[in-house]
Structure formats: C-alpha cells, structure tokens
N, C-alpha and C. Protein backbone atom coordinates (compact mmCIF):
# COMPACT_ATOMS: atom_id res chain seq x y z
N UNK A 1 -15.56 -14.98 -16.36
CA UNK A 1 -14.36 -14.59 -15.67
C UNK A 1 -13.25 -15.57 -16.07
N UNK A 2 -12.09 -14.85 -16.60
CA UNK A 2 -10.90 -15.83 -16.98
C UNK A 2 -10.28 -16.19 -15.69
N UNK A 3 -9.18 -17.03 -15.95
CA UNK A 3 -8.45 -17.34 -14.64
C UNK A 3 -7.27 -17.03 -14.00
N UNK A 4 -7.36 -15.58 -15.10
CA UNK A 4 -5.75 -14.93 -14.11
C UNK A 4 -6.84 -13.90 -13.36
N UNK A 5 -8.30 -13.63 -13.71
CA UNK A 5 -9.08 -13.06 -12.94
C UNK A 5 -9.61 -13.71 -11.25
N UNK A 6 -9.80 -14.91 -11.61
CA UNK A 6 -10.28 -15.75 -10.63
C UNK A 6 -8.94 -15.83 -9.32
N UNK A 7 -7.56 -16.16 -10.16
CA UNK A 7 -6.35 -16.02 -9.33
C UNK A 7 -6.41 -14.20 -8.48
N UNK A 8 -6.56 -13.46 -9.16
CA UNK A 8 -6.73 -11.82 -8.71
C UNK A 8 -7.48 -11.99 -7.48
N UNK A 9 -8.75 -12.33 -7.73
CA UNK A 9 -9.38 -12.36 -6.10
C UNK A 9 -9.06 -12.99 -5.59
N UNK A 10 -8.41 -14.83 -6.23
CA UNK A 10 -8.03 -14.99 -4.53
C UNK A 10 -6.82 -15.05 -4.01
N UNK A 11 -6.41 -14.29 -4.58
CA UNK A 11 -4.56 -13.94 -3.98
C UNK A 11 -5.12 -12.30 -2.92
N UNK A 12 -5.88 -11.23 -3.65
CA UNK A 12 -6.30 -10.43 -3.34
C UNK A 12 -7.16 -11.01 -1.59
N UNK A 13 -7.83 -11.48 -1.70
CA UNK A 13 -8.54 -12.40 -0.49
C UNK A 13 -7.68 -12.76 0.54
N UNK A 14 -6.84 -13.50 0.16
CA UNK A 14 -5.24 -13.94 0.51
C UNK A 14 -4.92 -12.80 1.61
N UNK A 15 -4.53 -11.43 0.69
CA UNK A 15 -3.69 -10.45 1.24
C UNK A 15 -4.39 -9.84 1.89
N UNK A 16 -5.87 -9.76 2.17
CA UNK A 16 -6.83 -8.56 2.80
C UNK A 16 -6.77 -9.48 4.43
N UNK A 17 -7.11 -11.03 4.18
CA UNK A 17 -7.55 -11.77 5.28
C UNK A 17 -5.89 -11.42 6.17
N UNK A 18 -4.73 -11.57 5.87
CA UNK A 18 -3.18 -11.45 6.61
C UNK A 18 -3.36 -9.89 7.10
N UNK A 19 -4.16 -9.26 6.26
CA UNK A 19 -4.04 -7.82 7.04
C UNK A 19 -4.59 -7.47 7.79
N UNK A 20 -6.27 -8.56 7.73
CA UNK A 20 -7.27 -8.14 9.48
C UNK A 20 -6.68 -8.82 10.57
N UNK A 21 -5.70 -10.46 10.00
CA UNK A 21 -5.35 -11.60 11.27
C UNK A 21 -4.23 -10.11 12.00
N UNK A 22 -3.33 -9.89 10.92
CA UNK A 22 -2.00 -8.67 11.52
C UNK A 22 -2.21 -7.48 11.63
N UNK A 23 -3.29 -7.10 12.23
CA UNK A 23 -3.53 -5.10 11.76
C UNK A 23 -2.14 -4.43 12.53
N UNK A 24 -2.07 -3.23 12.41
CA UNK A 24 -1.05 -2.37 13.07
C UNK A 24 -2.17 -1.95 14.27
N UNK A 25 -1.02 -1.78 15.50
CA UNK A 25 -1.55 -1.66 16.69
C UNK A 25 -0.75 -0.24 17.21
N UNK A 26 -1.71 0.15 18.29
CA UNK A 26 -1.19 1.86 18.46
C UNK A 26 -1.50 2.10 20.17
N UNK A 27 -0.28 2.50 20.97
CA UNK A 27 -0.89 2.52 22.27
C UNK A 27 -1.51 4.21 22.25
N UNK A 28 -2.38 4.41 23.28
CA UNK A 28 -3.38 5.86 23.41
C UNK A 28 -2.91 5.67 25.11
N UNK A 29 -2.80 7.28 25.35
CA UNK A 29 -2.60 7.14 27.06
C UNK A 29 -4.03 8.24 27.26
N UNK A 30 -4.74 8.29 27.75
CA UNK A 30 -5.90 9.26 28.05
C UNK A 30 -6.70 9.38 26.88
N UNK A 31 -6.71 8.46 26.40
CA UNK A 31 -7.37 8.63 24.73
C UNK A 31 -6.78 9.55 23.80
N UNK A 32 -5.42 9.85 23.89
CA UNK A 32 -5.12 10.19 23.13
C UNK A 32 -3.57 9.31 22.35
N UNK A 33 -3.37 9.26 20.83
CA UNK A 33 -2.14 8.13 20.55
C UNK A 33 -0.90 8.88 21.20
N UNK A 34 0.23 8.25 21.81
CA UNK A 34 1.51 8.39 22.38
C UNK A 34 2.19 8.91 20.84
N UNK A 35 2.67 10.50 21.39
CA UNK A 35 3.63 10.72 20.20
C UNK A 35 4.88 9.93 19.47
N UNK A 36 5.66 9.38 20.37
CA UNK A 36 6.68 8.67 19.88
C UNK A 36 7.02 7.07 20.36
N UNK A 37 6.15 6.88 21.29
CA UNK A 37 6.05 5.08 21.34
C UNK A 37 4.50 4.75 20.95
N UNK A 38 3.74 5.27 20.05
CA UNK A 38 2.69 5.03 20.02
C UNK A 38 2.38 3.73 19.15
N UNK A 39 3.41 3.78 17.85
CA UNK A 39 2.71 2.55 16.75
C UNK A 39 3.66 1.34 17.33
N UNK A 40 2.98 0.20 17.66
CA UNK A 40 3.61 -1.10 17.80
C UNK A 40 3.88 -1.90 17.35
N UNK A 41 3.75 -1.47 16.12
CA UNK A 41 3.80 -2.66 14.58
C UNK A 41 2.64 -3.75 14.21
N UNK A 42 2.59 -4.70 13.35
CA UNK A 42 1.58 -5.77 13.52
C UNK A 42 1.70 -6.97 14.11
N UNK A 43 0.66 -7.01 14.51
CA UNK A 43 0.91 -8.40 15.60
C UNK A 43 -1.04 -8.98 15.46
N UNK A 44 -1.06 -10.13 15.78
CA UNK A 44 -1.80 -11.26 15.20
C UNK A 44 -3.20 -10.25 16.62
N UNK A 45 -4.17 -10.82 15.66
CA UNK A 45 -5.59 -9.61 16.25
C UNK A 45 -5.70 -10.74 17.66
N UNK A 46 -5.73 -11.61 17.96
CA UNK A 46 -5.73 -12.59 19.34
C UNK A 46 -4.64 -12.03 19.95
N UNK A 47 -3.28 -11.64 19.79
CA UNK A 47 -2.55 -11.41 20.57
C UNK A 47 -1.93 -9.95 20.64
N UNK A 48 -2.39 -9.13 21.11
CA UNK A 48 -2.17 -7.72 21.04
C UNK A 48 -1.06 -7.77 21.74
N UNK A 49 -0.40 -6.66 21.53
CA UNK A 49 0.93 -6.38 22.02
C UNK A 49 1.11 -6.23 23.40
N UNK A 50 2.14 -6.15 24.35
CA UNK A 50 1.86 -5.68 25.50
C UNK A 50 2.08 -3.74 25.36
N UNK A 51 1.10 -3.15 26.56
CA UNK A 51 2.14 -1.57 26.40
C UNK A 51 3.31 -1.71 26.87
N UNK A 52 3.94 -0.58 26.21
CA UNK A 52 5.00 -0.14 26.64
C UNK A 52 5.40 1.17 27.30
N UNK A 53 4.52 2.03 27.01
CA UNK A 53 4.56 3.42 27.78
C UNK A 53 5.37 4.57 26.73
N UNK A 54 5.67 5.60 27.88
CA UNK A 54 6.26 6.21 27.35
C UNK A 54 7.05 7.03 28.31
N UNK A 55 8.35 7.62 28.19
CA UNK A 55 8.75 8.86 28.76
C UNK A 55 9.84 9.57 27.99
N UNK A 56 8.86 10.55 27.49
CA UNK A 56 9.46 11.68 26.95
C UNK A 56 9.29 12.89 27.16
N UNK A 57 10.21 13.84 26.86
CA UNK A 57 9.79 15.52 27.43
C UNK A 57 8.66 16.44 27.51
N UNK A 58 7.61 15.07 26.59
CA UNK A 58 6.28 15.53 25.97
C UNK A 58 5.18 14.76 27.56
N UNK A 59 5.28 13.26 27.57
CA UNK A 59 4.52 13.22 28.10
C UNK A 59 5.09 11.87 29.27
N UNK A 60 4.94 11.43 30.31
CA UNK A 60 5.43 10.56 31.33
C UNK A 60 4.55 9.36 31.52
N UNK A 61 4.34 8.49 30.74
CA UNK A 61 3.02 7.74 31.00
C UNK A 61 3.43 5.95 31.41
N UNK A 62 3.06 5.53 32.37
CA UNK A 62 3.56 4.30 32.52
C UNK A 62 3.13 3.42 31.59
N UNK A 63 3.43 1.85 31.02
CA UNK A 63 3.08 1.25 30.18
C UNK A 63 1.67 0.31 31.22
N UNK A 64 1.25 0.12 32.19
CA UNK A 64 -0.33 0.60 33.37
C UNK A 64 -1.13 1.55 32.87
N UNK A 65 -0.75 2.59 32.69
CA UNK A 65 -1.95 3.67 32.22
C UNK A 65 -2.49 3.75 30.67
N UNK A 66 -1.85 2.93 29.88
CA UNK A 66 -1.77 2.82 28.35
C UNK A 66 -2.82 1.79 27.82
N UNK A 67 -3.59 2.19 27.01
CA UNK A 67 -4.22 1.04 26.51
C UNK A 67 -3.63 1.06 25.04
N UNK A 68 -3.62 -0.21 24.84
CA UNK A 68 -3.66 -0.81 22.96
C UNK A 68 -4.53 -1.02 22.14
N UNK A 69 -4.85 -0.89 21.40
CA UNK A 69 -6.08 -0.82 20.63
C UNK A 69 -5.16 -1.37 19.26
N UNK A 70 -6.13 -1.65 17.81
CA UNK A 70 -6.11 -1.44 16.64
C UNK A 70 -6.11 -0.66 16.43
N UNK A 71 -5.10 -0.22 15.02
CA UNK A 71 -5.28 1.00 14.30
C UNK A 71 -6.56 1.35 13.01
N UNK A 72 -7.40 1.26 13.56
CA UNK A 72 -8.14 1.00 12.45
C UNK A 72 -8.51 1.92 11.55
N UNK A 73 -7.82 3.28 11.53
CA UNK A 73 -7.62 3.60 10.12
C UNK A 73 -6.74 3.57 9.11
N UNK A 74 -5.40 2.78 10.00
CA UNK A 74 -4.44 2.17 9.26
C UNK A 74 -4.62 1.19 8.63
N UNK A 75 -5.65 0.31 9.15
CA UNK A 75 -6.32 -0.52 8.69
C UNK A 75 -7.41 -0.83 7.64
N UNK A 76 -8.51 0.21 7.46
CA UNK A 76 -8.93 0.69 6.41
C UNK A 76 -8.49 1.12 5.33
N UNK A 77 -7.28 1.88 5.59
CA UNK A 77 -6.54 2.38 4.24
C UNK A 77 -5.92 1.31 3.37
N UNK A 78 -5.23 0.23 4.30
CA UNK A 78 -4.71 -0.62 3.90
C UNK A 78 -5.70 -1.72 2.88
N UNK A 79 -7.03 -2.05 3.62
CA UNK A 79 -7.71 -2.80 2.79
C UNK A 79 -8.39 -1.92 1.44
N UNK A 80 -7.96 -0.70 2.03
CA UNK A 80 -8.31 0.08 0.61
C UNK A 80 -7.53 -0.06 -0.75
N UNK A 81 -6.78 -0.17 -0.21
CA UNK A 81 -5.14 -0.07 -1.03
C UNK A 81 -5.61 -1.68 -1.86
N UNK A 82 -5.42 -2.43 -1.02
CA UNK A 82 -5.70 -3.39 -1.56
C UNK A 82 -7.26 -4.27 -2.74
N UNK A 83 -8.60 -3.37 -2.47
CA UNK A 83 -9.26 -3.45 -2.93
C UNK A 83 -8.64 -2.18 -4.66
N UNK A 84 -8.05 -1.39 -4.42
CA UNK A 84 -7.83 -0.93 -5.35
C UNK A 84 -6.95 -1.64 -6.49
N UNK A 85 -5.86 -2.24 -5.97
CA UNK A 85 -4.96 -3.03 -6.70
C UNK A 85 -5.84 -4.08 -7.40
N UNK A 86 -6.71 -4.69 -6.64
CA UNK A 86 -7.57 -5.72 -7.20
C UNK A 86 -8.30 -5.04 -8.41
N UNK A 87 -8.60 -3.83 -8.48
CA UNK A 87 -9.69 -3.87 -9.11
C UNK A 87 -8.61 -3.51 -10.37
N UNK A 88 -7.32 -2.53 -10.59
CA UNK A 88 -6.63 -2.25 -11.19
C UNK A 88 -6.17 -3.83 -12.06
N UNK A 89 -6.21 -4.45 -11.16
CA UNK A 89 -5.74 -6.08 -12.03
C UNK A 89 -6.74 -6.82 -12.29
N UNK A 90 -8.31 -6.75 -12.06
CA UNK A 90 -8.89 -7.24 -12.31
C UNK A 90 -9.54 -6.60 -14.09
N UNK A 91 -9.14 -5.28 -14.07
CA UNK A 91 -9.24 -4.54 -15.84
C UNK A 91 -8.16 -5.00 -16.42
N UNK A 92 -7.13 -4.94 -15.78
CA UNK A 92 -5.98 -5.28 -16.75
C UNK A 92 -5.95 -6.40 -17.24
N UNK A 93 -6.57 -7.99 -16.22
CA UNK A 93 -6.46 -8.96 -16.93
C UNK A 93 -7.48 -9.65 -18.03
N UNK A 94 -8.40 -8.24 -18.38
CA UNK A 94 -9.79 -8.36 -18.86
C UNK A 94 -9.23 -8.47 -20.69
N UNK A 95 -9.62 -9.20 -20.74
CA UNK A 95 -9.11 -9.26 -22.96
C UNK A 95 -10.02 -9.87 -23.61
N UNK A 96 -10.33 -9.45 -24.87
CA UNK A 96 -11.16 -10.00 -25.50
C UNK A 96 -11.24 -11.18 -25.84
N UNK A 97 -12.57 -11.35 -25.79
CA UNK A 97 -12.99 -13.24 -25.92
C UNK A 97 -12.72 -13.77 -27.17
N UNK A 98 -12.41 -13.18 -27.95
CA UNK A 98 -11.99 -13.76 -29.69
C UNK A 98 -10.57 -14.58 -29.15
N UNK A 99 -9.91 -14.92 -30.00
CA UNK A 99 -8.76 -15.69 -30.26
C UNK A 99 -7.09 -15.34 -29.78
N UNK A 100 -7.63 -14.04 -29.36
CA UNK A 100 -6.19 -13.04 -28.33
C UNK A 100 -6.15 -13.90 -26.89
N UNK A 101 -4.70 -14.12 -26.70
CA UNK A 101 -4.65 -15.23 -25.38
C UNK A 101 -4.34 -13.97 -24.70
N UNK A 102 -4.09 -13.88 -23.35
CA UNK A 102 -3.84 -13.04 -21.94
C UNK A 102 -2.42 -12.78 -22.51
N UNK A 103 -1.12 -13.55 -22.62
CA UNK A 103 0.10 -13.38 -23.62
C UNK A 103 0.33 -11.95 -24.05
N UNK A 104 -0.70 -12.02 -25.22
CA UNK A 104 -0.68 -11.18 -26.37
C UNK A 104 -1.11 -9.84 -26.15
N UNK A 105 -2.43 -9.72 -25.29
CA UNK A 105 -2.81 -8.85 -24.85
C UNK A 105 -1.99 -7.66 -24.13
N UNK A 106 -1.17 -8.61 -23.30
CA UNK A 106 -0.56 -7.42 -22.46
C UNK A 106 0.92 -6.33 -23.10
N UNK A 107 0.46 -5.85 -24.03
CA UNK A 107 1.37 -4.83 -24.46
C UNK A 107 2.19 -4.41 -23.46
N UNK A 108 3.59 -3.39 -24.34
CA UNK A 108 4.28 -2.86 -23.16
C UNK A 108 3.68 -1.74 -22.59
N UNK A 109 2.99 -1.10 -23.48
CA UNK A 109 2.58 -0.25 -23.30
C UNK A 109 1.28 0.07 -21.75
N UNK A 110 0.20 -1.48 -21.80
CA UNK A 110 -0.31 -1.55 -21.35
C UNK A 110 0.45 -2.12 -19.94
N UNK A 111 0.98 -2.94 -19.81
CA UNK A 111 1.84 -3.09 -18.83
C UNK A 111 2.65 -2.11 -17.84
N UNK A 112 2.62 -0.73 -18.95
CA UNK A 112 3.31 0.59 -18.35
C UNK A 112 2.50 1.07 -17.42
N UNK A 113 0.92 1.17 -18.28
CA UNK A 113 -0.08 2.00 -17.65
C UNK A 113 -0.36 1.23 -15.90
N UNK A 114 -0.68 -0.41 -16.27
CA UNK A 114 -0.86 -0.88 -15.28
C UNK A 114 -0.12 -0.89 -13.88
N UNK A 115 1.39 -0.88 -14.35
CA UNK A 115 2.34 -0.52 -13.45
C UNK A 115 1.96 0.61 -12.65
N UNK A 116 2.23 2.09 -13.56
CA UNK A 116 1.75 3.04 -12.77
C UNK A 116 0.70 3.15 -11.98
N UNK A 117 -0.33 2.38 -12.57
CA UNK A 117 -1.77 2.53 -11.60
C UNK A 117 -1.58 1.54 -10.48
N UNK A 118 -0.90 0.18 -10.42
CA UNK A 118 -0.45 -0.39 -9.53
C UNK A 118 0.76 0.47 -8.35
N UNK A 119 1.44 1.53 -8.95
CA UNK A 119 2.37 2.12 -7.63
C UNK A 119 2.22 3.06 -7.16
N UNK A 120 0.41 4.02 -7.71
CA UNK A 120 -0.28 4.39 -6.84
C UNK A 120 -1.40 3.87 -6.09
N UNK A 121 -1.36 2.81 -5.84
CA UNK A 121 -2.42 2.18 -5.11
C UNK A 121 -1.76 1.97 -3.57
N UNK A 122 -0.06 1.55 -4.20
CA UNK A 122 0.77 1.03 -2.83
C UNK A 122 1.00 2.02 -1.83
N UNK A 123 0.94 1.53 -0.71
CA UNK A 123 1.11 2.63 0.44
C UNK A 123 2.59 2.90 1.10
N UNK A 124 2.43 4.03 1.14
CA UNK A 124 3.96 4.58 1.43
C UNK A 124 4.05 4.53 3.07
N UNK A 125 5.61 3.66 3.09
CA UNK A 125 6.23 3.36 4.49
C UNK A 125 6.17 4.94 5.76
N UNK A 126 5.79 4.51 6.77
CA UNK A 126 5.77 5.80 7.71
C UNK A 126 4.66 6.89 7.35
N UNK A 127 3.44 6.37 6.58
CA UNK A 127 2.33 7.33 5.90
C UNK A 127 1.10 6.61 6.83
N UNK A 128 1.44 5.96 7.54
CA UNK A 128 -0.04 4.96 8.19
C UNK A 128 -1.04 4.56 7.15
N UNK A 129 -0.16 4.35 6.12
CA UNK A 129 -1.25 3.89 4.94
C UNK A 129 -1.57 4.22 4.25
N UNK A 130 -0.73 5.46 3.64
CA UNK A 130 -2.01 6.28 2.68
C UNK A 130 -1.07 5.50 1.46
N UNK A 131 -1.85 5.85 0.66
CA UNK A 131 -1.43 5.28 -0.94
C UNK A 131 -0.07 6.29 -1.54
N UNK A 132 0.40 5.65 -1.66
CA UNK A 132 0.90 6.89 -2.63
C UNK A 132 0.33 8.00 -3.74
N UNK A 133 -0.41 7.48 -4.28
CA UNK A 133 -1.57 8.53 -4.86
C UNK A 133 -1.58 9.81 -4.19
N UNK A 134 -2.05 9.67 -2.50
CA UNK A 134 -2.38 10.79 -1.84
C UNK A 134 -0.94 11.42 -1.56
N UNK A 135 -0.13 11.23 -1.75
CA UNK A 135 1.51 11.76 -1.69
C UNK A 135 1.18 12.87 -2.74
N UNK A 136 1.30 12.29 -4.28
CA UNK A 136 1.47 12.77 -5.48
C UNK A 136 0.44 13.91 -5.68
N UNK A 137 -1.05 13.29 -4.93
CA UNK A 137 -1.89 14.94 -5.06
C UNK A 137 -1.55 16.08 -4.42
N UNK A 138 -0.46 15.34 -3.34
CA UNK A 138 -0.31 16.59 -2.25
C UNK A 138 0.49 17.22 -2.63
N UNK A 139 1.75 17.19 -3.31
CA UNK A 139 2.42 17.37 -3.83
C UNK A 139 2.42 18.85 -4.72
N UNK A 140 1.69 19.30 -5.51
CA UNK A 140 1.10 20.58 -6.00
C UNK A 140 0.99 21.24 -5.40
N UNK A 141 -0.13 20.73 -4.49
CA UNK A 141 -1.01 21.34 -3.42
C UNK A 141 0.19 22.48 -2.21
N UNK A 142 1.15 21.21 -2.11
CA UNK A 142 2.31 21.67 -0.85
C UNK A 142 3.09 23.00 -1.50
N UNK A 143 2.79 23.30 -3.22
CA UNK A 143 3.73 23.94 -3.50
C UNK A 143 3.41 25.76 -2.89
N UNK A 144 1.94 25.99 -2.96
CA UNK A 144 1.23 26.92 -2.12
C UNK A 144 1.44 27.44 -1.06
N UNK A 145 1.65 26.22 0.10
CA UNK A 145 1.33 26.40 1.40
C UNK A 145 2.80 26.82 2.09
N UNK A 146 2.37 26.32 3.21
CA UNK A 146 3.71 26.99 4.17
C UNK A 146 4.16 25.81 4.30
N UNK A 147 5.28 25.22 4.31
CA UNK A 147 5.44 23.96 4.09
C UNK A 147 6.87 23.85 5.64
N UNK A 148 7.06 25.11 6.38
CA UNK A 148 7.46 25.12 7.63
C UNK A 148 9.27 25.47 7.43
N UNK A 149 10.23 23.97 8.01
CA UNK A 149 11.13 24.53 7.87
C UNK A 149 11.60 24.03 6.64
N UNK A 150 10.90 22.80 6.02
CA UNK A 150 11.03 21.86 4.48
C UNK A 150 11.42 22.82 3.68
N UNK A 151 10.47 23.29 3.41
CA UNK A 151 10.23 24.55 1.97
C UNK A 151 9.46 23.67 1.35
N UNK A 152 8.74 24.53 0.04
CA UNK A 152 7.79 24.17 -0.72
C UNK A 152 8.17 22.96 -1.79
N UNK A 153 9.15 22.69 -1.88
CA UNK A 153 9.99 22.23 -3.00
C UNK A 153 10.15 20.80 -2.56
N UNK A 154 9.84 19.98 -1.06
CA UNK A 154 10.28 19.21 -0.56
C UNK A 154 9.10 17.63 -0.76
N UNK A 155 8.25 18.38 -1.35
CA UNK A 155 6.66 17.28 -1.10
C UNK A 155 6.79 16.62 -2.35
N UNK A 156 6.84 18.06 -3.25
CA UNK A 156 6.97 17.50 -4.81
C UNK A 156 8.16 16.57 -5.63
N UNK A 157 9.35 16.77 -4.60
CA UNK A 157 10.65 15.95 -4.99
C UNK A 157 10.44 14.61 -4.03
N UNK A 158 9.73 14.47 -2.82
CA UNK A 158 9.61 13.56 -1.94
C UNK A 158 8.31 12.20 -2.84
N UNK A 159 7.29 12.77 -3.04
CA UNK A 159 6.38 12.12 -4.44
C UNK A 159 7.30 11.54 -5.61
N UNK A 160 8.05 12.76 -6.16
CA UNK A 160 8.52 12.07 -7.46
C UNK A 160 9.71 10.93 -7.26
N UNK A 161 10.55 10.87 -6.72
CA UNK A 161 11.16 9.98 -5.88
C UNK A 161 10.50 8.83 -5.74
N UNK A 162 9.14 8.77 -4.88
CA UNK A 162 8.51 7.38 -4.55
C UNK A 162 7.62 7.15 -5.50
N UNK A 163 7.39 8.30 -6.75
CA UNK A 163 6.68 6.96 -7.85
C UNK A 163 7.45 6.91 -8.58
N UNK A 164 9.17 7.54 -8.66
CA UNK A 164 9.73 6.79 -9.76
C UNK A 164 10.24 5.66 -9.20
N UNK A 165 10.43 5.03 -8.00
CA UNK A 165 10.54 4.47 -7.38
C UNK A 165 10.19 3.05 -7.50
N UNK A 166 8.48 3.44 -7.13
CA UNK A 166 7.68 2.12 -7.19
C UNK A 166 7.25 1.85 -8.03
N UNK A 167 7.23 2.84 -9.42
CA UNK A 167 7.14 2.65 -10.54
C UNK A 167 7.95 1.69 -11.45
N UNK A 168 9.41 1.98 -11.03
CA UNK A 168 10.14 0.60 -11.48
C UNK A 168 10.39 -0.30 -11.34
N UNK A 169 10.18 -0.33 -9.51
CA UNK A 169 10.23 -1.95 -9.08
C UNK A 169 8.89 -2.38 -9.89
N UNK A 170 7.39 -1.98 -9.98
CA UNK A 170 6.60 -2.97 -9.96
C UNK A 170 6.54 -3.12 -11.53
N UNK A 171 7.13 -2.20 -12.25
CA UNK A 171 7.17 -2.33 -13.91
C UNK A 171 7.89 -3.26 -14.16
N UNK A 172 9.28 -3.64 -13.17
CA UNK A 172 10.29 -4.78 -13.65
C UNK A 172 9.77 -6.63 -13.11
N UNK A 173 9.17 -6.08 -12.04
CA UNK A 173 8.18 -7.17 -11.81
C UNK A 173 7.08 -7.67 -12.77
N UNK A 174 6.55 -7.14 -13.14
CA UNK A 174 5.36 -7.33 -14.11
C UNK A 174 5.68 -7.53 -15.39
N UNK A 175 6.60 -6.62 -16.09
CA UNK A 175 7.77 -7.46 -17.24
C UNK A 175 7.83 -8.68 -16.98
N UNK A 176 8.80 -9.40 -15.90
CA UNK A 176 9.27 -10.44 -15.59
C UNK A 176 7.90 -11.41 -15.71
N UNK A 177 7.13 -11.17 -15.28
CA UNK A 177 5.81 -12.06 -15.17
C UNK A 177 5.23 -12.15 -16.05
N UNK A 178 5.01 -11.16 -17.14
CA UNK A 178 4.48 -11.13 -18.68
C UNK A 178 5.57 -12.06 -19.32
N UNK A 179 6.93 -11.98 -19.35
CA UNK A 179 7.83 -12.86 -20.11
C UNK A 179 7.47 -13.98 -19.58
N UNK A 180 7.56 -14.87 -18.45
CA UNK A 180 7.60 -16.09 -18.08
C UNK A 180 6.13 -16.44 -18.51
N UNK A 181 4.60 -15.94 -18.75
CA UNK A 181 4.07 -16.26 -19.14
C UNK A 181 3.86 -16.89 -20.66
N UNK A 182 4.45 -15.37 -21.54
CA UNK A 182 4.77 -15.70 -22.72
C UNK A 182 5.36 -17.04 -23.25
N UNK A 183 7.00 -16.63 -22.10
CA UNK A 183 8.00 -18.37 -22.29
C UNK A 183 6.72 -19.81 -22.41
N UNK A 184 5.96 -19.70 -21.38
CA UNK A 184 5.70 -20.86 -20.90
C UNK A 184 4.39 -21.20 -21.92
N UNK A 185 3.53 -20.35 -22.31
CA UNK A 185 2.91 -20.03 -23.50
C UNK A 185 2.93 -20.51 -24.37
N UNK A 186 4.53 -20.26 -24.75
CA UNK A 186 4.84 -21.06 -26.19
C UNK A 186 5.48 -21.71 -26.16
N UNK A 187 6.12 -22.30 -25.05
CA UNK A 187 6.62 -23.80 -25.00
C UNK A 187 5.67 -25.13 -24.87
N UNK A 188 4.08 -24.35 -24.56
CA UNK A 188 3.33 -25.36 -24.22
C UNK A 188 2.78 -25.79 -25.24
C-alpha cells in the first residue's frame, strides 16, 4: 500500500467517525416522522436535540409528545457515500510499482474519470443522502412516469444540473491537487 493510499483511509476514517459523533436527527410524533419540522440537522450523538413539535394544518403535536431519534438511514447512506469515495480513491491512487511516481500517473484523462466517479458518490443536499448516482438513474426512469405537476422533463434537467455541477467543482479541485503535487514533485 502506497501512501496517498494509507492517507485515503485515514482521512476516509476521519470523515465516517464526524458522521456517527454528528448523525442527522429527526423528530417522529406517534411513530411516525413530522412532515415539516421533522429533520433537526446534526448535532453531536451525546447531545440530541431538544423537540420542537409541530403545528401545522397537517398535524398539532406538542414538542412533549415528540420523540428524537437518529436518522439512521440518513446515516447509512451517508457512510455509504463515503465508503464509496474511499474505494473510488483508493483505485485511483493505485499505479504501477515500476519507476512511474503517483505525479505521472494521474493523467487528465484519468483525473476526469475519477472526478466523475467521485460526484456520483456525493450526496445531494435535501435527498437525506442519497448519492447523486441515484438522482441520475432516476432520471430516465422519471421520463416514463407521471411525474405530477413537474412534468417528465424536470428529473432529467434536475440530475444534469447536479452532475455538471459537482462534476466541476470536484474536477477543479483535483486538478489543483494533481498540480501542487506535481509543483512540489519537482521542486524536490
């Protein structure tokens, strides 16, 4: 194992352990989640949030009758997300043992691919986690269905949007990090 591999897990380690200390928290009134005060954001697993309740035209519930819990399939997805990225960077930083440094290896090309496979791993804001991946499959899929008052047209432009999106932030990131390696590479 090289040592931008060894850095992968434990930055990866890093980010999984901040996501069990902070999970996202969700109040339930009768066992079921509160439609519109339900997610409470993250807050440290010792100190759960207080409720807050709810009253809306839907349902009247005091923040007394509410319990808080973990979200724990927000939570799963998330360490999913993250075991995926790992493993996506743990191939990418894989190069042959001959005389090719990590530098050299990383083409633009390969850097492209990695990108993309890195900005479907990331999870899309207000999705409780799902990857973006599961956006982009749905996406086709939505073009079929009844898609309500959206229209069909709305899933597939809503996807392409967030991977051209995260596609360029994390491509201009990872550029940037391939150059400063390079720089430092050959100044050394």
């Amino acid at each position: 194992m090289n040592a931008a591999n060894k850095w992968t897990l434990v930055g990866a380690a890093l980010v999984a352990l901040l996501v069990v200390l902070f999970p996202s928290w969700q109040q339930f009134y009768q066992g079921h989640p509160l439609p519109y005060q339900g997610e409470l954001g993250h807050h440290l697993i010792w100190k759960p949030p207080p409720a807050v309740g709810e009253q809306s035209w839907i349902i009247h519930a005091s923040p007394s009758e509410c319990q808080v819990r973990v979200n724990v399939g927000t939570l799963l997805r998330h360490c999913g997300s993250i075991a995926a990225i790992t493993i996506v960077l743990l191939l990418a930083f894989r190069f042959p043992a001959g005389s090719q440094s990590l530098a050299t290896s990383l083409t633009n090309r390969r850097i492209a691919v990695v990108s993309l496979l890195l900005a479907l791993c990331i999870p899309v804001p207000g999705s409780h986690g799902l990857p973006l991946a599961a956006l982009v499959v749905m996406a086709p899929i939505s073009m079929f269905g009844d898609g309500g008052h959206l229209g069909p047209w709305f899933m597939p432009m809503l996807a392409g949007i967030a991977l051209a999106a995260y596609f360029t932030g994390v491509f201009l990131v990872a550029s940037g990090v391939v150059w400063l390696i390079r720089r430092c590479t050959r100044v050394s």
